[in-house]
C-alpha atoms as a PDB file:
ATOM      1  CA  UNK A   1      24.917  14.103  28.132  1.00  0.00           C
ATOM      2  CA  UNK A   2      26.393  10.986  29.177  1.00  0.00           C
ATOM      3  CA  UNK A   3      28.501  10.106  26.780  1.00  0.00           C
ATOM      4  CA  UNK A   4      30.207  13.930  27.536  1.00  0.00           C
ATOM      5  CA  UNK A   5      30.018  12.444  31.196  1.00  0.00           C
ATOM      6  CA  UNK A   6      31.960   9.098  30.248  1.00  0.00           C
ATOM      7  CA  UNK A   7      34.248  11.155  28.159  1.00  0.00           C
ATOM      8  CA  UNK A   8      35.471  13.392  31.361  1.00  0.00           C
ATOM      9  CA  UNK A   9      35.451  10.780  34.029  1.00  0.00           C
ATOM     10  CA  UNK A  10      39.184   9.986  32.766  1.00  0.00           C
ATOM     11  CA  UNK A  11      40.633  13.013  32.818  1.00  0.00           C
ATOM     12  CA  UNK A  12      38.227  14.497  35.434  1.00  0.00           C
ATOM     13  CA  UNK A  13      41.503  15.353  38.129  1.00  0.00           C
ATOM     14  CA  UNK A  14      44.064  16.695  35.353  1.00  0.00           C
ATOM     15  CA  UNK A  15      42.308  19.081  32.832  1.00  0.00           C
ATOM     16  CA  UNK A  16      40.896  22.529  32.865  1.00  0.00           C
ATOM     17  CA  UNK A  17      37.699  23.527  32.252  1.00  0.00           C
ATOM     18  CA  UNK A  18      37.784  24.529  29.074  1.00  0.00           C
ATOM     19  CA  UNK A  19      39.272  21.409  28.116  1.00  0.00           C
ATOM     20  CA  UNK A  20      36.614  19.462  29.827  1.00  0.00           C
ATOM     21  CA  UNK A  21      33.980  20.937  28.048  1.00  0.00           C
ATOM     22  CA  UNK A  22      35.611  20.036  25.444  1.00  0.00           C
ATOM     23  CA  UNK A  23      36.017  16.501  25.937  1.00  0.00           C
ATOM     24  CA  UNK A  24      32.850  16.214  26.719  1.00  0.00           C
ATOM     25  CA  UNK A  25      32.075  17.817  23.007  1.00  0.00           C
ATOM     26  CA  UNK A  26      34.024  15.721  21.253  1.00  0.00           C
ATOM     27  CA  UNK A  27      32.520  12.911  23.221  1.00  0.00           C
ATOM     28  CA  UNK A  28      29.430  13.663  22.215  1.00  0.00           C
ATOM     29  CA  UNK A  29      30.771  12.816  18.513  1.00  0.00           C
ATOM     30  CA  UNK A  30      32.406  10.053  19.366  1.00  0.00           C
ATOM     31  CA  UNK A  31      29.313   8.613  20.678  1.00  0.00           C
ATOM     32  CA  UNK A  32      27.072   8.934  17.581  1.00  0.00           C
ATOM     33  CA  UNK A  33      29.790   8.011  14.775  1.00  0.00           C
ATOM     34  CA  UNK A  34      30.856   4.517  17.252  1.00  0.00           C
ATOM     35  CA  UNK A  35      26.660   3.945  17.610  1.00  0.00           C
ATOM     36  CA  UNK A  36      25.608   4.632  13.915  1.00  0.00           C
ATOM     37  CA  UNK A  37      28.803   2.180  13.399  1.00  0.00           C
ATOM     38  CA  UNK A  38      27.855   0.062  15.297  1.00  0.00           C
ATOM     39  CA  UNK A  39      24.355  -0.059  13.528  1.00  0.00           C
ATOM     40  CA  UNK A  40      25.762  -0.523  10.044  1.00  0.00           C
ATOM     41  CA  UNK A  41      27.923  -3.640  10.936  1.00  0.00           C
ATOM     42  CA  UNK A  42      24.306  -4.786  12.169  1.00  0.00           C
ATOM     43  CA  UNK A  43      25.737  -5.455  15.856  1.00  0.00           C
ATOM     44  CA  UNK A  44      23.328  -5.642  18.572  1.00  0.00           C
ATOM     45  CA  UNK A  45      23.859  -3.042  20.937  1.00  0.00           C
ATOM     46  CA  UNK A  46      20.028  -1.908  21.793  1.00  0.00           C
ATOM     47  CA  UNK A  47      20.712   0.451  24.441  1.00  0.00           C
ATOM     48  CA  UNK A  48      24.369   1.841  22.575  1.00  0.00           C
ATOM     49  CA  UNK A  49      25.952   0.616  25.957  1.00  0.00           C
ATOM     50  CA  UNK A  50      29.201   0.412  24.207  1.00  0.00           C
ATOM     51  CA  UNK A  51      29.047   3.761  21.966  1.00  0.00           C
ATOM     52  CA  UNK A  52      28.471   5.345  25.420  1.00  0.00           C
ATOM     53  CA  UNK A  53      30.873   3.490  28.109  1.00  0.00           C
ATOM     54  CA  UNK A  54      33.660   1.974  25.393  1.00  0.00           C
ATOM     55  CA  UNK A  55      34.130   4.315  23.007  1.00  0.00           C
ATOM     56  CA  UNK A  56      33.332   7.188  24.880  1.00  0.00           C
ATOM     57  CA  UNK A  57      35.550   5.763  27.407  1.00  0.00           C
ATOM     58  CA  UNK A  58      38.437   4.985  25.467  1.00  0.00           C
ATOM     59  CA  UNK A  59      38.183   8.810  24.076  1.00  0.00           C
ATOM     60  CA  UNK A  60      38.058   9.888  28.002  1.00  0.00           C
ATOM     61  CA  UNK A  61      41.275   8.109  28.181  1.00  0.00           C
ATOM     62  CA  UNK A  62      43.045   9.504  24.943  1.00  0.00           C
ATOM     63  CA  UNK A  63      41.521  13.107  26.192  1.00  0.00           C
ATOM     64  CA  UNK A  64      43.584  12.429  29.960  1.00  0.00           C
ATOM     65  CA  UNK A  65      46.941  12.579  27.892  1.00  0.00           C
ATOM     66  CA  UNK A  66      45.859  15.283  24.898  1.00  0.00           C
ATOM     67  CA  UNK A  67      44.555  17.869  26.942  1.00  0.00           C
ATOM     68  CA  UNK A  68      46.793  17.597  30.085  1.00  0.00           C
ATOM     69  CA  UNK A  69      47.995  21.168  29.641  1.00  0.00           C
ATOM     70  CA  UNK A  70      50.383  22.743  32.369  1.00  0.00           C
ATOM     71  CA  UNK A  71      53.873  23.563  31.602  1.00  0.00           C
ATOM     72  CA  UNK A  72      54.184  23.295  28.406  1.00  0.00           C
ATOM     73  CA  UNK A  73      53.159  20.439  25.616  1.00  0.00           C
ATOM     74  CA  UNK A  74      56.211  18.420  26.227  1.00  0.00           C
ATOM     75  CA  UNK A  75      55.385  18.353  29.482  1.00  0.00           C
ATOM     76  CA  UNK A  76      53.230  16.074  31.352  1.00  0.00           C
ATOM     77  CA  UNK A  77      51.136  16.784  34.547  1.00  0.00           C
ATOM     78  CA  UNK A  78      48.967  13.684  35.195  1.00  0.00           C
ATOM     79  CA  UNK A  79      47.705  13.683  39.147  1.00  0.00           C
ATOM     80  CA  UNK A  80      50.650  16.069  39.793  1.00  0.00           C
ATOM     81  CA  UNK A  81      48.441  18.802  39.926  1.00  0.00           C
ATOM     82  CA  UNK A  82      49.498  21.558  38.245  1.00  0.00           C
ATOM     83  CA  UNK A  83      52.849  20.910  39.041  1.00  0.00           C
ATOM     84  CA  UNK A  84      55.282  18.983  35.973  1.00  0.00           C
ATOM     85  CA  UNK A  85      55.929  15.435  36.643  1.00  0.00           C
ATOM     86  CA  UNK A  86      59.711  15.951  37.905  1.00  0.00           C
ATOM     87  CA  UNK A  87      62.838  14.520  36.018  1.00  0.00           C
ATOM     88  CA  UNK A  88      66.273  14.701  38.081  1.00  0.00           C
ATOM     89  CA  UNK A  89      66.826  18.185  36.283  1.00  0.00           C
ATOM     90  CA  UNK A  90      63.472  19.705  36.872  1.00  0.00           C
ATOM     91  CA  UNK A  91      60.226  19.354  34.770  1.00  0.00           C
ATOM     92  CA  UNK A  92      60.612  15.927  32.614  1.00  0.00           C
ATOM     93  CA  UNK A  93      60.882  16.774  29.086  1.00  0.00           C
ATOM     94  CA  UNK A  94      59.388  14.419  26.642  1.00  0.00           C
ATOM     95  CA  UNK A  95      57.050  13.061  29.313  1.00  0.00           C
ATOM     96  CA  UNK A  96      53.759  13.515  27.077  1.00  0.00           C
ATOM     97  CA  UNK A  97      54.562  11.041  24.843  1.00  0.00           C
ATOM     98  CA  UNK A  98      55.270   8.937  27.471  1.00  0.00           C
ATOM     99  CA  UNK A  99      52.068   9.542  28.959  1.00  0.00           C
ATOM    100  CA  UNK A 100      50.440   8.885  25.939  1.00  0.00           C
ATOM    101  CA  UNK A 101      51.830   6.060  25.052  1.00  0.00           C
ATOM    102  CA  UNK A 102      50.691   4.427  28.078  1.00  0.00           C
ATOM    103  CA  UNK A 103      46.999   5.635  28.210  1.00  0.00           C
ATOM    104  CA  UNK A 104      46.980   4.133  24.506  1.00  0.00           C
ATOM    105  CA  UNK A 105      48.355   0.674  26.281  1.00  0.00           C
ATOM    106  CA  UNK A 106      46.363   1.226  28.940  1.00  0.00           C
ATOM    107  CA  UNK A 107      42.837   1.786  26.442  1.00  0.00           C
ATOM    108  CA  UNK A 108      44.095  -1.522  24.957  1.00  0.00           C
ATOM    109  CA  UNK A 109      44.989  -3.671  28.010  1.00  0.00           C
ATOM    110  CA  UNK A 110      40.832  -2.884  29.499  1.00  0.00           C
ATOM    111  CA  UNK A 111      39.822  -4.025  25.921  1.00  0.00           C
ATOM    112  CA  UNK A 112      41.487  -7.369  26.069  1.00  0.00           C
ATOM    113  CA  UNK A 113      40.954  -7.897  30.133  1.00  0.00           C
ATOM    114  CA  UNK A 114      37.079  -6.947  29.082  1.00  0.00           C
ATOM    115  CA  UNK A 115      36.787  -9.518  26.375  1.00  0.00           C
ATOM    116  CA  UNK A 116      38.692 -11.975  27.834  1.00  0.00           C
ATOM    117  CA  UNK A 117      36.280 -12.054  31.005  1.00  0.00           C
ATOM    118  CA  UNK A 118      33.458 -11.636  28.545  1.00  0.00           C
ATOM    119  CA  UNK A 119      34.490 -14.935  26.887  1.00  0.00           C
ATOM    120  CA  UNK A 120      34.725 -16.741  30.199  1.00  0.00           C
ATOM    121  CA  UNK A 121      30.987 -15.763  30.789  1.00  0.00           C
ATOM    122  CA  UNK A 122      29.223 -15.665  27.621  1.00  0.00           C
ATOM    123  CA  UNK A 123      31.278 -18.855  25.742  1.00  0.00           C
ATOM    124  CA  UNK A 124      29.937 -21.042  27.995  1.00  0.00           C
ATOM    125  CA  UNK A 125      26.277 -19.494  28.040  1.00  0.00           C
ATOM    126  CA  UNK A 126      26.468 -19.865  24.202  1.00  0.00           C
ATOM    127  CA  UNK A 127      27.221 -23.576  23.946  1.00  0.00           C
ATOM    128  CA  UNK A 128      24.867 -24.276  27.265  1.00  0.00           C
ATOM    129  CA  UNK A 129      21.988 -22.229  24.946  1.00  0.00           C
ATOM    130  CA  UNK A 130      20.858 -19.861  27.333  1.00  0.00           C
ATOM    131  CA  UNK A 131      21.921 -16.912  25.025  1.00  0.00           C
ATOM    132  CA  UNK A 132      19.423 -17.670  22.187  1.00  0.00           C
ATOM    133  CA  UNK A 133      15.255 -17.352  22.196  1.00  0.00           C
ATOM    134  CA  UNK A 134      13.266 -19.446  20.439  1.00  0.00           C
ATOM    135  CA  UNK A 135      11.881 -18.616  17.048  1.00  0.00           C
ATOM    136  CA  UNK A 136       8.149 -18.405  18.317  1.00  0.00           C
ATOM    137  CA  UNK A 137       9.715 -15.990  21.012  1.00  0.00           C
ATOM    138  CA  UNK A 138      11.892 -14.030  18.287  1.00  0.00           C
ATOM    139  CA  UNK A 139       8.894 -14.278  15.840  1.00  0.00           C
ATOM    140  CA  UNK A 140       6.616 -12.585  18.442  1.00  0.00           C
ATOM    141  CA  UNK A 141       8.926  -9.823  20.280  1.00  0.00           C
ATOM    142  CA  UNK A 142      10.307 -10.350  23.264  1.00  0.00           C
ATOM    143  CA  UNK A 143       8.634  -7.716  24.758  1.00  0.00           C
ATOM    144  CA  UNK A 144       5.160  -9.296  24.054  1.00  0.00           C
ATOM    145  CA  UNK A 145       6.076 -12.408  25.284  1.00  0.00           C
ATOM    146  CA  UNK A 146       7.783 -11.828  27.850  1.00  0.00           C
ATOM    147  CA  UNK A 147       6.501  -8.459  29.137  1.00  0.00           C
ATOM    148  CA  UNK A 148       2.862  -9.464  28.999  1.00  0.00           C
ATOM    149  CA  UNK A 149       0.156  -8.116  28.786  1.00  0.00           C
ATOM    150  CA  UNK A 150       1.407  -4.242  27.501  1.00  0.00           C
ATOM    151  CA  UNK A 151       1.408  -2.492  31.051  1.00  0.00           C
ATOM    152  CA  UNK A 152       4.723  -0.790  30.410  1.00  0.00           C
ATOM    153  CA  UNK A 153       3.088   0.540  26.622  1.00  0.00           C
ATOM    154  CA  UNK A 154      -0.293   1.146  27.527  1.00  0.00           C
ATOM    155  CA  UNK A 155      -2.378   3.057  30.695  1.00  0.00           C
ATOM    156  CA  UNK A 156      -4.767   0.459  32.763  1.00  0.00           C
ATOM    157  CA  UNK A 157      -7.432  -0.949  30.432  1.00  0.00           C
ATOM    158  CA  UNK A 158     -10.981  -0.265  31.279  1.00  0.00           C
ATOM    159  CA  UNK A 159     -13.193  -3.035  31.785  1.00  0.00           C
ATOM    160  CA  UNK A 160     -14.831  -1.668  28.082  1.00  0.00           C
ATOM    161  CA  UNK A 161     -11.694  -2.355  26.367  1.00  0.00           C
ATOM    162  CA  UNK A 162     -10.649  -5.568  28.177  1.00  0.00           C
ATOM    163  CA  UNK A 163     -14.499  -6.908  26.575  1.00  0.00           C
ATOM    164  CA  UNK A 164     -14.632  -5.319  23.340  1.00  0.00           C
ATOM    165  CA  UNK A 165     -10.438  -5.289  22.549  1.00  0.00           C
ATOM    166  CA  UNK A 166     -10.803  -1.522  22.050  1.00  0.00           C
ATOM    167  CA  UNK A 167     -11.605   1.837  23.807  1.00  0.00           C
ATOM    168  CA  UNK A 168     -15.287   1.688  25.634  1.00  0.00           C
ATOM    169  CA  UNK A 169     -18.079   3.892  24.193  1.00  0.00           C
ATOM    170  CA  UNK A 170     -18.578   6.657  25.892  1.00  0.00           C
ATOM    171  CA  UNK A 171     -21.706   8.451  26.931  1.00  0.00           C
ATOM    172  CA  UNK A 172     -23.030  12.216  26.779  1.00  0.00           C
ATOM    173  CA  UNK A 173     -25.458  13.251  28.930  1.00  0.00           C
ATOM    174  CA  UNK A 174     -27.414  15.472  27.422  1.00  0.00           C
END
């Protein structure tokens, strides 16, 4: 669902409905093939943040141009509303690929402003060493050490189990 979400927000003010179910579709695709990707190249992305908001995103923006559908294909309506953008004779003709050629610059000018401010942040963090655990940390899971003792995994211990490590006995009464 969110990825279909991320998909629309793009084109959210210039498609029809059809076409934003669509998107949304497609997004959905886009979404697993960019995560199980992203799992083969062995990148760590545990919560698929970019599958979701940069792929999906990126799609959303391609999706703005494709399915921008008013006057006719050659045509381009962008925040016009249903109206063509206007040329001095009328409707613009040839103003799609236009329009598509700039939400292709545009997917690739957010990729380079987003890793160029991710470099600025997370450079320094690397070579300070406040991006890496230790290997006692790494060996035991972050989430046992540092998300101790298992409340988020586990209901509240009875005072049985806290003794004995396991569930209490329990007694019938007969």
């Amino acid at each position: 669902i969110l990825a279909g979400l991320v998909s629309i927000t793009a084109p959210c003010g210039n498609v029809e409905c059809g076409s934003a179910i669509l998107t949304g579709f497609i997004g959905a695709f886009i979404y697993q093939g960019s995560s199980m990707l992203l799992q083969k190249l062995k990148v760590d992305d545990p919560i698929d943040a970019f599958a979701v908001h940069g792929a999906c995103g990126a799609w959303g923006v391609l999706a703005a141009a494709l399915f921008d559908w008013g006057t006719g294909f050659d045509y381009f309506n962008g925040w016009s509303g249903w109206s063509c953008v206007q040329g001095d004779n009328g409707c613009k003709s040839g103003a799609f690929a236009e329009a598509f050629g700039a939400n292709v610059m545009e997917i690739f000018i957010i990729a380079v402003w987003t890793a160029g401010f991710s470099l600025l942040v997370f450079v320094p963090l690397r070579v300070g060493g406040f991006l890496r655990a230790d290997a006692e940390m790494q060996e035991k899971g972050m989430d046992a050490v540092k998300h101790s003792p298992p409340k988020a995994y586990t209901m509240a211990a009875t005072e049985g189990e806290k003794a004995t490590g396991g569930p209490a006995p329990t007694e019938v009464t007969v």
